[in-house]
PDB file of N, CA and C in Angstrom:
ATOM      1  N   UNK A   1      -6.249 204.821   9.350  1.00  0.00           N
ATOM      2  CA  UNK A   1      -5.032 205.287   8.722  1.00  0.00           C
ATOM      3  C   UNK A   1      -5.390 206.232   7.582  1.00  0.00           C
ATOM      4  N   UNK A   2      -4.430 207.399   7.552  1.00  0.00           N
ATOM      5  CA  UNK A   2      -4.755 208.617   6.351  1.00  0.00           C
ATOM      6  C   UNK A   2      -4.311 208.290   5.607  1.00  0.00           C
ATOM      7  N   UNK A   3      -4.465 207.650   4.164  1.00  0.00           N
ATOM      8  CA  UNK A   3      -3.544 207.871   3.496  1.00  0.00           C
ATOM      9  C   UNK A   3      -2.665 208.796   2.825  1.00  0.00           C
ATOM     10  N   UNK A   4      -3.034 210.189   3.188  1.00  0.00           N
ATOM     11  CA  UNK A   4      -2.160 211.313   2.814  1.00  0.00           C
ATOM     12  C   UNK A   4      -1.172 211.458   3.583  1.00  0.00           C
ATOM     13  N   UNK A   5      -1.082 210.885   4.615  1.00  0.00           N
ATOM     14  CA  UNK A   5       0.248 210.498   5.173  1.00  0.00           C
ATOM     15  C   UNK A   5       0.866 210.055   4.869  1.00  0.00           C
ATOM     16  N   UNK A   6       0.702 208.729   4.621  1.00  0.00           N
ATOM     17  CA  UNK A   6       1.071 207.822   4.088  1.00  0.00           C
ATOM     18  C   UNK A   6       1.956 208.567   2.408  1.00  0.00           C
ATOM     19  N   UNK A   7       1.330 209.129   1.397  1.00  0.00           N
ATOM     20  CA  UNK A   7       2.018 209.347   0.216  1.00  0.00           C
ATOM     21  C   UNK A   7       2.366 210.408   0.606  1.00  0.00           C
ATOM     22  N   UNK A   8       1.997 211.441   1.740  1.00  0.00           N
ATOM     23  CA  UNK A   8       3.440 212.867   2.193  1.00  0.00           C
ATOM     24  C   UNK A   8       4.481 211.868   2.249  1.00  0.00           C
ATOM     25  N   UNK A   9       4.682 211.232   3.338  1.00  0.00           N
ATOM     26  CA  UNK A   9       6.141 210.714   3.622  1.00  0.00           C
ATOM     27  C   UNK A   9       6.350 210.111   2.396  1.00  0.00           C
ATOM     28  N   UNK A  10       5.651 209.454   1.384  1.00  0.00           N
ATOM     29  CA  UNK A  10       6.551 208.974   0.433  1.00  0.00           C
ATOM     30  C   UNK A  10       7.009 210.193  -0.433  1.00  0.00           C
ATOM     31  N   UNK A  11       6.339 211.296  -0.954  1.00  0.00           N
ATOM     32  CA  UNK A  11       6.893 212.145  -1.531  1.00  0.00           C
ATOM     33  C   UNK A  11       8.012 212.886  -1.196  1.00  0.00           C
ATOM     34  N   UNK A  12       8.073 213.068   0.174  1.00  0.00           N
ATOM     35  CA  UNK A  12       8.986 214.228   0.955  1.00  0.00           C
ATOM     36  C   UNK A  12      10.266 213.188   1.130  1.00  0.00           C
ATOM     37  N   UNK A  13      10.091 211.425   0.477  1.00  0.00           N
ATOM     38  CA  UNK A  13      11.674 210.524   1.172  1.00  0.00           C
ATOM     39  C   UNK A  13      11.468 209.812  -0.428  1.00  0.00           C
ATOM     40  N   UNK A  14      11.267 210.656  -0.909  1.00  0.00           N
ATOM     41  CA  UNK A  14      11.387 209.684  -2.886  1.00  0.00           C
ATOM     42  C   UNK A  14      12.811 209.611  -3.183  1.00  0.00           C
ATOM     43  N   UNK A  15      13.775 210.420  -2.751  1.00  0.00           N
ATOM     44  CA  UNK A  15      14.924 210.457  -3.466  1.00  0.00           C
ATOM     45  C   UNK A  15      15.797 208.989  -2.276  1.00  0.00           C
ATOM     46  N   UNK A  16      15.362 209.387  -1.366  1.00  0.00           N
ATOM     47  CA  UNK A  16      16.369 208.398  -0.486  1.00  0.00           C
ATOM     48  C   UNK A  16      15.681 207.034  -0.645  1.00  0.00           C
ATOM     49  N   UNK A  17      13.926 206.683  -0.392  1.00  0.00           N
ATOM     50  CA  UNK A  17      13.445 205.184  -0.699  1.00  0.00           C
ATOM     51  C   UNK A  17      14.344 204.449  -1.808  1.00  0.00           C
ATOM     52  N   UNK A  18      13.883 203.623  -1.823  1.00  0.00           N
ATOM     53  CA  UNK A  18      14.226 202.655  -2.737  1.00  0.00           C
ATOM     54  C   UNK A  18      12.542 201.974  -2.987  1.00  0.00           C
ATOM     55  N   UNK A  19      12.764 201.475  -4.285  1.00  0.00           N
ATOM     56  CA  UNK A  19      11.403 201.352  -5.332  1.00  0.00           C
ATOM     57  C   UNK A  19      11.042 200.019  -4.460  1.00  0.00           C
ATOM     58  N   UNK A  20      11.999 199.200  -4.023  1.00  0.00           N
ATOM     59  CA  UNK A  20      11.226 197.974  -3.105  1.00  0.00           C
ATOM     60  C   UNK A  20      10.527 198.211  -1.935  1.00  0.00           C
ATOM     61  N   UNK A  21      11.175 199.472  -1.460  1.00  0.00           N
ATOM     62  CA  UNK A  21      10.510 199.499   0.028  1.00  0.00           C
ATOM     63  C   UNK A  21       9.263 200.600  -0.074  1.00  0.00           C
ATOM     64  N   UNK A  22       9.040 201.049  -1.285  1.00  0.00           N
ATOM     65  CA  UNK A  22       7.536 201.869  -1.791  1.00  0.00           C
ATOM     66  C   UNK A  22       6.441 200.807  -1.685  1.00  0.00           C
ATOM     67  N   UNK A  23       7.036 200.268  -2.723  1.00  0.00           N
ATOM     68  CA  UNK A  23       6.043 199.094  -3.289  1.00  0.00           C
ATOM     69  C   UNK A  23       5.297 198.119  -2.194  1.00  0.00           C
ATOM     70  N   UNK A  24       6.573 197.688  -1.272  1.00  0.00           N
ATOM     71  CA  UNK A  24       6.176 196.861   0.010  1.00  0.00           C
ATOM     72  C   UNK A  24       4.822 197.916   0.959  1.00  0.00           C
ATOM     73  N   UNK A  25       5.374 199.100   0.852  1.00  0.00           N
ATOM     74  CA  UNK A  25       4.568 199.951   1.877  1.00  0.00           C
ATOM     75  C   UNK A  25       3.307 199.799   1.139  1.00  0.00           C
ATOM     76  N   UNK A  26       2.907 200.325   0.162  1.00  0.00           N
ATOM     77  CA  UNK A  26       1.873 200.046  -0.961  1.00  0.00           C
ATOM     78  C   UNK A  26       0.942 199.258  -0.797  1.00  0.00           C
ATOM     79  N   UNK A  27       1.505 198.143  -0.794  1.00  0.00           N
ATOM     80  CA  UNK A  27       1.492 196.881  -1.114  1.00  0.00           C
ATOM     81  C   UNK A  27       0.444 196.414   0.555  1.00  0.00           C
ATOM     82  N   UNK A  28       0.957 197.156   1.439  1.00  0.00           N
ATOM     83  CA  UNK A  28       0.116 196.761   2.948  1.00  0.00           C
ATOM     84  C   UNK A  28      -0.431 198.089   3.307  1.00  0.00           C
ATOM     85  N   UNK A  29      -0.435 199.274   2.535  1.00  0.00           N
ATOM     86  CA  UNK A  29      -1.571 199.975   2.343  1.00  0.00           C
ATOM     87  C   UNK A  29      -2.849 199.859   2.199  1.00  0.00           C
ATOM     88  N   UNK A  30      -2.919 198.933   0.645  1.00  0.00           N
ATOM     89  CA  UNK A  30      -3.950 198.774  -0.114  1.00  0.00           C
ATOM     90  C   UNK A  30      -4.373 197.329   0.652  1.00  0.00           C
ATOM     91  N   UNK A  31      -3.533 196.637   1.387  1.00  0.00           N
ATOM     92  CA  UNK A  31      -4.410 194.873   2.042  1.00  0.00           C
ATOM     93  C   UNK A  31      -5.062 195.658   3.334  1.00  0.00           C
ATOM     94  N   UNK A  32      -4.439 196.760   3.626  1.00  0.00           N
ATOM     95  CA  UNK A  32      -5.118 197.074   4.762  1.00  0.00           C
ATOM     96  C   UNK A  32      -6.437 197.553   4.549  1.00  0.00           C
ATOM     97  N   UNK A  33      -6.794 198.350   3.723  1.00  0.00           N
ATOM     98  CA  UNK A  33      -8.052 198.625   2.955  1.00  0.00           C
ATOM     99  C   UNK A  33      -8.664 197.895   2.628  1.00  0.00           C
ATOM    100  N   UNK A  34      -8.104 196.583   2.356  1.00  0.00           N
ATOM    101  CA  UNK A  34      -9.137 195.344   1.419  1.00  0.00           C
ATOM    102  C   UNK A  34     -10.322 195.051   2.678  1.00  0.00           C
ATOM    103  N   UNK A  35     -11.234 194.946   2.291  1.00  0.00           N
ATOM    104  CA  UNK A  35     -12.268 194.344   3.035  1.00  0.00           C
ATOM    105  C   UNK A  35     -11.843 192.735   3.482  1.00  0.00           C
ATOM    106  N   UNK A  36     -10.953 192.133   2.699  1.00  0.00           N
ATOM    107  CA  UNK A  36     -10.562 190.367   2.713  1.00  0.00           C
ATOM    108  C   UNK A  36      -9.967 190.158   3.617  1.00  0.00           C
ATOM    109  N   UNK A  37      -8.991 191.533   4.490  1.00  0.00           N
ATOM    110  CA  UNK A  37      -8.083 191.662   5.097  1.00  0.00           C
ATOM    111  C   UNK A  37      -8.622 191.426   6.828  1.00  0.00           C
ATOM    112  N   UNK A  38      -8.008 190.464   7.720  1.00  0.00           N
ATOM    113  CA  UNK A  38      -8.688 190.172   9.015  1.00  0.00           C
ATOM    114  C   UNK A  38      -8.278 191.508   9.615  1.00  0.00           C
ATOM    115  N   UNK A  39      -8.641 191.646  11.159  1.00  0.00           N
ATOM    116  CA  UNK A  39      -8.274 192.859  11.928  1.00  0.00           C
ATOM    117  C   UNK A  39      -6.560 192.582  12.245  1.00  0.00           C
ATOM    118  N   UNK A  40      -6.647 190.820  12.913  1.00  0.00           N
ATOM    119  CA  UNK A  40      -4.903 191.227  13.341  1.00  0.00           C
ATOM    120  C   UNK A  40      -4.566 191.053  12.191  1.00  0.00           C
ATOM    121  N   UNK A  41      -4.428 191.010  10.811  1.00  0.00           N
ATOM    122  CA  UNK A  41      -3.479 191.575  10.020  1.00  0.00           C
ATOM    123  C   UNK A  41      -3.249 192.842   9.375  1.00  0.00           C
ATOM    124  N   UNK A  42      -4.552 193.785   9.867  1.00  0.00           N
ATOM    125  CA  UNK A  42      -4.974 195.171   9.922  1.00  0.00           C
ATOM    126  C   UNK A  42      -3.956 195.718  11.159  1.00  0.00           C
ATOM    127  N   UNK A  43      -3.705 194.973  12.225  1.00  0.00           N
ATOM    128  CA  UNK A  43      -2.990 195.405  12.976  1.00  0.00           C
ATOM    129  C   UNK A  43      -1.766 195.481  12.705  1.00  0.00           C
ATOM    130  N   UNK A  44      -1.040 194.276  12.436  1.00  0.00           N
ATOM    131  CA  UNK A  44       0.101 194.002  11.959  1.00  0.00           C
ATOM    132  C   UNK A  44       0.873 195.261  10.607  1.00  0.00           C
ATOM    133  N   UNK A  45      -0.260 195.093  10.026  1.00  0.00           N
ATOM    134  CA  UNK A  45       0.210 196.541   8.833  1.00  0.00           C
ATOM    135  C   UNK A  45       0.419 197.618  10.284  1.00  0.00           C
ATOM    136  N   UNK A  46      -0.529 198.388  10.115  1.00  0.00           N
ATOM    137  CA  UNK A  46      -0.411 199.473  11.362  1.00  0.00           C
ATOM    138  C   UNK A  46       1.412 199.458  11.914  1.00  0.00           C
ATOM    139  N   UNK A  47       0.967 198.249  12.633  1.00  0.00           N
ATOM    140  CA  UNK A  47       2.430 198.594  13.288  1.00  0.00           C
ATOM    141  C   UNK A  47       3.795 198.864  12.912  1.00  0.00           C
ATOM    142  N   UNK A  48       3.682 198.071  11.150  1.00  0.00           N
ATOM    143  CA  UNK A  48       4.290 198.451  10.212  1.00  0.00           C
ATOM    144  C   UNK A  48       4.959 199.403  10.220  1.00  0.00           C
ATOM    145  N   UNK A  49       3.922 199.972   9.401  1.00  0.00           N
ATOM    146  CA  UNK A  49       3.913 201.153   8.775  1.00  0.00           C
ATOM    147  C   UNK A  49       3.788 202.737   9.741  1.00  0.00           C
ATOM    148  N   UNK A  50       3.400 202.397  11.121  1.00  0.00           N
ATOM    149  CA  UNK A  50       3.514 203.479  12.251  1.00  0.00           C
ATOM    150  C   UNK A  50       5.538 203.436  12.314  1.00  0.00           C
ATOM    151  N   UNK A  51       6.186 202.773  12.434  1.00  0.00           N
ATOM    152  CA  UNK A  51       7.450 202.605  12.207  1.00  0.00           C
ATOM    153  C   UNK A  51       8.077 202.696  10.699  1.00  0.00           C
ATOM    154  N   UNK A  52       7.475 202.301   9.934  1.00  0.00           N
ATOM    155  CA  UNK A  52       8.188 203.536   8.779  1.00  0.00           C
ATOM    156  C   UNK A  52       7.828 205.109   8.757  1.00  0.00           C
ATOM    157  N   UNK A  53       6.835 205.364   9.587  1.00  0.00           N
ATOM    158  CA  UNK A  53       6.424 206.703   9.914  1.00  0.00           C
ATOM    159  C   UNK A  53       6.989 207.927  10.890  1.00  0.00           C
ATOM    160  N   UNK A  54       7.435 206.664  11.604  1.00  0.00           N
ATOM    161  CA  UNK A  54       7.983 207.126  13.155  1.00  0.00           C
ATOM    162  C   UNK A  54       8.988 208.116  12.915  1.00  0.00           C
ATOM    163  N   UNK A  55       9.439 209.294  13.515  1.00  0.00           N
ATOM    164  CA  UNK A  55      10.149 209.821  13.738  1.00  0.00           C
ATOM    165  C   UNK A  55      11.218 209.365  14.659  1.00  0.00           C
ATOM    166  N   UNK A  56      11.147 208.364  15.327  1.00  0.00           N
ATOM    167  CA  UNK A  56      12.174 207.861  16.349  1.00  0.00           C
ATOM    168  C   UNK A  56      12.499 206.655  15.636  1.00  0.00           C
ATOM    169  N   UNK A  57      13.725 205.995  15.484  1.00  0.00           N
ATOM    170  CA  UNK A  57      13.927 204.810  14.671  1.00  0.00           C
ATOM    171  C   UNK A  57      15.370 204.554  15.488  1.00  0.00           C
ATOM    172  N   UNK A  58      15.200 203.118  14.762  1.00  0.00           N
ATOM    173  CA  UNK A  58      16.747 202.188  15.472  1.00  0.00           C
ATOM    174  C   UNK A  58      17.830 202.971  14.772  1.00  0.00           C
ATOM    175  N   UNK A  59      17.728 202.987  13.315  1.00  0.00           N
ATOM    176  CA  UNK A  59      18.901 204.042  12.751  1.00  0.00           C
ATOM    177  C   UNK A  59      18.464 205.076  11.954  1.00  0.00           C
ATOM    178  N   UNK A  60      18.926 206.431  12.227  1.00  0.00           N
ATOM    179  CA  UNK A  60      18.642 207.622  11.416  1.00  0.00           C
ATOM    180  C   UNK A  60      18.146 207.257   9.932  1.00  0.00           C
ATOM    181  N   UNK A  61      16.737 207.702   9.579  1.00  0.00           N
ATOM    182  CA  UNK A  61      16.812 207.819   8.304  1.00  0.00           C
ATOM    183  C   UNK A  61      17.402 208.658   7.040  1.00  0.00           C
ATOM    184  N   UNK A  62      18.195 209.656   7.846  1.00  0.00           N
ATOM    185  CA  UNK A  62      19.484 210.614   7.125  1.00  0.00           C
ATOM    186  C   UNK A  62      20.705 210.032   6.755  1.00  0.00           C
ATOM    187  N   UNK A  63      20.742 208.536   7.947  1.00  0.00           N
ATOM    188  CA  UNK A  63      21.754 208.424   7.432  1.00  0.00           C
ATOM    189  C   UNK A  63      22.173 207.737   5.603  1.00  0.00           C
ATOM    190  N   UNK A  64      23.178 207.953   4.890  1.00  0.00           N
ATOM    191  CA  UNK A  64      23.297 207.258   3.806  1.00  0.00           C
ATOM    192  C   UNK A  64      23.310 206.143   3.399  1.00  0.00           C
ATOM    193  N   UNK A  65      22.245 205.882   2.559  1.00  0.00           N
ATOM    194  CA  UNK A  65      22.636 203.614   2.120  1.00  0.00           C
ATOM    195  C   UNK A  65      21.479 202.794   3.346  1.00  0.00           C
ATOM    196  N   UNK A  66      22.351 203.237   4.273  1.00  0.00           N
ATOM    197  CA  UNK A  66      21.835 202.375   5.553  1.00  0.00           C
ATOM    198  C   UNK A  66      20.606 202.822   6.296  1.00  0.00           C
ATOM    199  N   UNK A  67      20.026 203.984   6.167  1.00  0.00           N
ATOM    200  CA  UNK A  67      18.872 204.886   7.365  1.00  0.00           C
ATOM    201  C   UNK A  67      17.475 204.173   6.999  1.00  0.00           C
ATOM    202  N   UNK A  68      17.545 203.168   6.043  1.00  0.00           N
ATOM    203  CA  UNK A  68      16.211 202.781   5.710  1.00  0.00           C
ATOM    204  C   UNK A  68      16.349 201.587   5.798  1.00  0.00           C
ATOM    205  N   UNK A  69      17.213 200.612   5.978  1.00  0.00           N
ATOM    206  CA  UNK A  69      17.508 199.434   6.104  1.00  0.00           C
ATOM    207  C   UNK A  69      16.726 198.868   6.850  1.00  0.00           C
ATOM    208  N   UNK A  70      16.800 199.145   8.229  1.00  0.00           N
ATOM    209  CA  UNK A  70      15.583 198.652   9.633  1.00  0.00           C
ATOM    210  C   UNK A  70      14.019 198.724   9.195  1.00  0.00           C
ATOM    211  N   UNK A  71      13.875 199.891   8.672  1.00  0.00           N
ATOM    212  CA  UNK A  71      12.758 199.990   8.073  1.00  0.00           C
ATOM    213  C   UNK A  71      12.214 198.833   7.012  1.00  0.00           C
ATOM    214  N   UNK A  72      12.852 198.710   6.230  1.00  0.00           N
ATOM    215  CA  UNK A  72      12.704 197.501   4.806  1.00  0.00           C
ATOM    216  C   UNK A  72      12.774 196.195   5.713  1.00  0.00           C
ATOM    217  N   UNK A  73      13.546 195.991   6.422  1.00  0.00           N
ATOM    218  CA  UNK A  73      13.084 194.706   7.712  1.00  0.00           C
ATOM    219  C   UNK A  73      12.170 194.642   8.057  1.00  0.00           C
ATOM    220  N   UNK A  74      11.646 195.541   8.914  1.00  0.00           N
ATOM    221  CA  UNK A  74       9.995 195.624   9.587  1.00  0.00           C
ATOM    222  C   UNK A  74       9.059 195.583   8.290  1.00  0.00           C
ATOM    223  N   UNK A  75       9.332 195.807   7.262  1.00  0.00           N
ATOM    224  CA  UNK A  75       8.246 196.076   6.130  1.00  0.00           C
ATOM    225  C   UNK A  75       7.930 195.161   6.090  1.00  0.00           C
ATOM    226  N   UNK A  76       9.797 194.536   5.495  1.00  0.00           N
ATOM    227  CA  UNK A  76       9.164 192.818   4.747  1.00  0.00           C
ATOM    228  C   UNK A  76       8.838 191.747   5.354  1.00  0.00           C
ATOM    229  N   UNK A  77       8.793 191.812   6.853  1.00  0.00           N
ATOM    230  CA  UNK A  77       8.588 190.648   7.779  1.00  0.00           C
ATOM    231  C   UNK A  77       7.099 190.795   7.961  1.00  0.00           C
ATOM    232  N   UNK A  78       6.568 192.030   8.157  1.00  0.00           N
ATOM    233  CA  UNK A  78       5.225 191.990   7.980  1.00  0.00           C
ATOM    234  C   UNK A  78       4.637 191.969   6.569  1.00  0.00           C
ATOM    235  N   UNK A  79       4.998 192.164   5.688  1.00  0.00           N
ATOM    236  CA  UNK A  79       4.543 192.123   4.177  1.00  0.00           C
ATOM    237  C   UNK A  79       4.358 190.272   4.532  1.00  0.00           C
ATOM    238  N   UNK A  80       5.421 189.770   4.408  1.00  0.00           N
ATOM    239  CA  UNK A  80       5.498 188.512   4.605  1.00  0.00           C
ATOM    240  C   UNK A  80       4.852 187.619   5.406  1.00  0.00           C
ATOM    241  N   UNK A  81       4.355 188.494   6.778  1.00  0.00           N
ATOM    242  CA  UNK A  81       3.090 187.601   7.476  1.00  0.00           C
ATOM    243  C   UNK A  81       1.897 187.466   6.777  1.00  0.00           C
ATOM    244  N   UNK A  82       1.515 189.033   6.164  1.00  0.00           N
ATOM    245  CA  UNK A  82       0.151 189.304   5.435  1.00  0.00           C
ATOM    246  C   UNK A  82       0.074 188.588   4.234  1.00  0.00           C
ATOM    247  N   UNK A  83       0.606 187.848   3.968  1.00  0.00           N
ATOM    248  CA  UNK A  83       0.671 188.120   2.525  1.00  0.00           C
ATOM    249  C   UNK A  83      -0.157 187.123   1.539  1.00  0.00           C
ATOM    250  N   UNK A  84      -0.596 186.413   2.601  1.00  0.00           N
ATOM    251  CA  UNK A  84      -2.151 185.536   2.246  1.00  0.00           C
ATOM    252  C   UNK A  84      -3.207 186.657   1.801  1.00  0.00           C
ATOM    253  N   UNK A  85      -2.750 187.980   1.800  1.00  0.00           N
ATOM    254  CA  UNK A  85      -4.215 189.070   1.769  1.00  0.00           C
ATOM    255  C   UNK A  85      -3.817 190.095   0.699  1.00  0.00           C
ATOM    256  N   UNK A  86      -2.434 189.504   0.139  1.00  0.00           N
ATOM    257  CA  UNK A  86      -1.919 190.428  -1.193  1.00  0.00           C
ATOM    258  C   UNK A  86      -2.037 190.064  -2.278  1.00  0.00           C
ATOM    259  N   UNK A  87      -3.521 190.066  -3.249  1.00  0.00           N
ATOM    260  CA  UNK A  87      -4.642 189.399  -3.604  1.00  0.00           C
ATOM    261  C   UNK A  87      -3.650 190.448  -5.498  1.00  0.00           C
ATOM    262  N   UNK A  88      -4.688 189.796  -5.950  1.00  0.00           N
ATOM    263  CA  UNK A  88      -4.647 190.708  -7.588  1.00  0.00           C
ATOM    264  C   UNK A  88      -5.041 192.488  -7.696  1.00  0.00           C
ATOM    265  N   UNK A  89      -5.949 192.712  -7.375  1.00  0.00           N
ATOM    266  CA  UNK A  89      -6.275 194.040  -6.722  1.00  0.00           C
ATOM    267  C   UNK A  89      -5.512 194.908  -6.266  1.00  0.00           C
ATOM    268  N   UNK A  90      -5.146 194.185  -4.598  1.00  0.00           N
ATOM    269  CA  UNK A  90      -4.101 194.994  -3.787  1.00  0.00           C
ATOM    270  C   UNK A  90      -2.820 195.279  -4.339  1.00  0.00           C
ATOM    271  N   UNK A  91      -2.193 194.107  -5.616  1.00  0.00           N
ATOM    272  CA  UNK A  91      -0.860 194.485  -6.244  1.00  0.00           C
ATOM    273  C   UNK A  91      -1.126 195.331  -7.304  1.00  0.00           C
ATOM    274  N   UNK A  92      -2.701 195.823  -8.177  1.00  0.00           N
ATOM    275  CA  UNK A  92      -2.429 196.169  -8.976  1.00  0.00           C
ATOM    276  C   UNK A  92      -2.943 197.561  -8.637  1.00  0.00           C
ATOM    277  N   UNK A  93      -3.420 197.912  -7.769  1.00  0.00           N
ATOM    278  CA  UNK A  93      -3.821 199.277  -7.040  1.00  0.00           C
ATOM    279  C   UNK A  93      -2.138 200.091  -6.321  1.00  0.00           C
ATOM    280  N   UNK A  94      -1.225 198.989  -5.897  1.00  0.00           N
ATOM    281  CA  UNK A  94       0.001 199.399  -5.882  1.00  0.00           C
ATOM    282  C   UNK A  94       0.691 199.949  -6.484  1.00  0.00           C
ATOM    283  N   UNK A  95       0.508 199.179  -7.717  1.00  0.00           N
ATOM    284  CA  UNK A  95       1.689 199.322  -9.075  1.00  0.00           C
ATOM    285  C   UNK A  95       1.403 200.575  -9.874  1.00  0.00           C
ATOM    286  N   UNK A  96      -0.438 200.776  -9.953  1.00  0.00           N
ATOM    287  CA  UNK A  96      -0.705 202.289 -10.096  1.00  0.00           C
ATOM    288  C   UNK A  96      -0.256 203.142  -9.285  1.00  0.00           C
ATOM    289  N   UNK A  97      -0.251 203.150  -8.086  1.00  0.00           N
ATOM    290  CA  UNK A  97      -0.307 204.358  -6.988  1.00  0.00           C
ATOM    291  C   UNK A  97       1.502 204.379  -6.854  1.00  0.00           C
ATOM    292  N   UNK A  98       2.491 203.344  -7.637  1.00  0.00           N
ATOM    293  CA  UNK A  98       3.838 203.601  -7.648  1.00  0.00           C
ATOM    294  C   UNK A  98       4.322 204.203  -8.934  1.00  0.00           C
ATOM    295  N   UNK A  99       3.528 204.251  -9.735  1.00  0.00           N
ATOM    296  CA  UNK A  99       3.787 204.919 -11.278  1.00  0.00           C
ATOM    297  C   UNK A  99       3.306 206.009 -10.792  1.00  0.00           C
ATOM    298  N   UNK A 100       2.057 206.604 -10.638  1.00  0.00           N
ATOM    299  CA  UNK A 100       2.172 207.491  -9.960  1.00  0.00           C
ATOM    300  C   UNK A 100       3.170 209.140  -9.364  1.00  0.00           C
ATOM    301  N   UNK A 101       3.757 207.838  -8.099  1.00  0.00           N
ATOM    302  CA  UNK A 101       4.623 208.670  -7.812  1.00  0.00           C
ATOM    303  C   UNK A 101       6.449 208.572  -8.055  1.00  0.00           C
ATOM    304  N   UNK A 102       6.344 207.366  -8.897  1.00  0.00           N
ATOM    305  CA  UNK A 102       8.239 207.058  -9.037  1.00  0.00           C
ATOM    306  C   UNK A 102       8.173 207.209 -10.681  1.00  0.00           C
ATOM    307  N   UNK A 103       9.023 207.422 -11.321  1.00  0.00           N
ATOM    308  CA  UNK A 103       8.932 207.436 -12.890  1.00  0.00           C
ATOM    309  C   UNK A 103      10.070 206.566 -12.902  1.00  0.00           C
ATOM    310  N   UNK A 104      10.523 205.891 -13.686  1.00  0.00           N
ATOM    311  CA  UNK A 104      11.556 204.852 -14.920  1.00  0.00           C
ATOM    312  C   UNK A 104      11.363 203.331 -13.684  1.00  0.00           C
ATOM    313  N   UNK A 105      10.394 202.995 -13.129  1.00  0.00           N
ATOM    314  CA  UNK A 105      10.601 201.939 -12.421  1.00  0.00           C
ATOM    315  C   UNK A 105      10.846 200.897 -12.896  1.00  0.00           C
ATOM    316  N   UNK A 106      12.390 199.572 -12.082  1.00  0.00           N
ATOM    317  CA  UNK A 106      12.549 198.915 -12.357  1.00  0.00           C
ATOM    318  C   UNK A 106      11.777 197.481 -12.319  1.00  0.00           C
ATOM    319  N   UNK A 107      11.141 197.065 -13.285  1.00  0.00           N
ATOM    320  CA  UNK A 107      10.178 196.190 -13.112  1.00  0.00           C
ATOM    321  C   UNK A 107      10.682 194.750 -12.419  1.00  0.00           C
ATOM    322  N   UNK A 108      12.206 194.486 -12.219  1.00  0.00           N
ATOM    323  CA  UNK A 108      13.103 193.410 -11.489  1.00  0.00           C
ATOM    324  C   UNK A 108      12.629 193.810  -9.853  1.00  0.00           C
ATOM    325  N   UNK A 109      12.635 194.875  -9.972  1.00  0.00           N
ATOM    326  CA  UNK A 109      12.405 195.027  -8.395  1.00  0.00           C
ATOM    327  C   UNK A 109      11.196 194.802  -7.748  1.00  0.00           C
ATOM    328  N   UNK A 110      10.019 194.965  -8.713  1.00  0.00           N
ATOM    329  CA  UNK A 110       8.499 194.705  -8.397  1.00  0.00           C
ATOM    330  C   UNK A 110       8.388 193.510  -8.216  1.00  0.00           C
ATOM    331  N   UNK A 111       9.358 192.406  -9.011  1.00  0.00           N
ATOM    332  CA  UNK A 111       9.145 191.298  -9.179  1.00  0.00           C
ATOM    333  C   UNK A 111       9.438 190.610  -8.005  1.00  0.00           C
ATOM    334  N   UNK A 112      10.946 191.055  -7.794  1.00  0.00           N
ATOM    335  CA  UNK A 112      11.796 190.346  -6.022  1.00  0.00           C
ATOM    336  C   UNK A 112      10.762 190.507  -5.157  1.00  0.00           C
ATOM    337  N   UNK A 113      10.156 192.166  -5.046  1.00  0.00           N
ATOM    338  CA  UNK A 113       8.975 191.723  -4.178  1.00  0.00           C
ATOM    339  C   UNK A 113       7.881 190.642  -3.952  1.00  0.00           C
ATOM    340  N   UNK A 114       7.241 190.964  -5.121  1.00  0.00           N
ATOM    341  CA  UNK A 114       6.002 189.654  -5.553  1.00  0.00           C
ATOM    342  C   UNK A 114       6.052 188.315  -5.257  1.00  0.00           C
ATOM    343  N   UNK A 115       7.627 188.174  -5.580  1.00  0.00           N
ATOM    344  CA  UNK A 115       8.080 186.638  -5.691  1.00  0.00           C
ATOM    345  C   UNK A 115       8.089 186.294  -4.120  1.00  0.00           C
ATOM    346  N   UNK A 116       8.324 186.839  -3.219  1.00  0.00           N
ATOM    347  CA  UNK A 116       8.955 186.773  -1.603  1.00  0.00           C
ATOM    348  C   UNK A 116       7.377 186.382  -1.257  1.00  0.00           C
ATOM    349  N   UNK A 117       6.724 186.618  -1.953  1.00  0.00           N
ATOM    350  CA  UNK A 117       4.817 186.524  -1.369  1.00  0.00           C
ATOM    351  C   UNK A 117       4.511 185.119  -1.573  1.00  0.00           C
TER     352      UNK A 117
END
């Protein structure tokens, strides 16, 4: 996996994401990288994140409110399998690489994530 893919699409969909569904992506970016991380949960990201990538989706990501919804499903169900492998590291290599690229982030929202782990 490139990760310049990975932060194109987040740059080129910053205004429409939402700061939870960055963070989640992030978040199984960086476990996928971890060395701690097994292969099928190397897979499991992948498949992820090939579907937040995808150009073909269950609902338009143009559309308003809703085009990312399906997406934040598939995230967090796999965030949520992995998440024996979302270690101190992997959240704090996130939280940089989301300052980064989001400015005034709500730190309630980092948290809902974290907490679901």
């Amino acid at each position: 996996m490139k990760p310049a893919k990975l932060f194109k699409f987040i740059a080129e969909h910053i205004t429409k994401l939402k700061t939870k569904l960055i963070y989640s992506a992030l978040l199984m970016f960086y476990a996928y990288k971890s060395p701690n991380t097994p292969a099928w949960a190397r897979r499991t990201i992948l498949g992820a994140l090939a579907y937040l990538l995808s150009p073909i989706d269950g609902l338009p990501d143009l559309t308003p409110f809703i085009g990312f919804t399906d997406d934040m499903g598939v995230i967090s169900f796999s965030l949520v399998t992995i998440a024996c492998y979302i270690d101190k590291d992997v959240r704090q290599q996130a939280r940089h690489k989301l300052s980064e690229l989001v400015q005034n982030i709500d730190e309630s929202e980092l948290k809902s994530v974290d907490d679901k782990l």
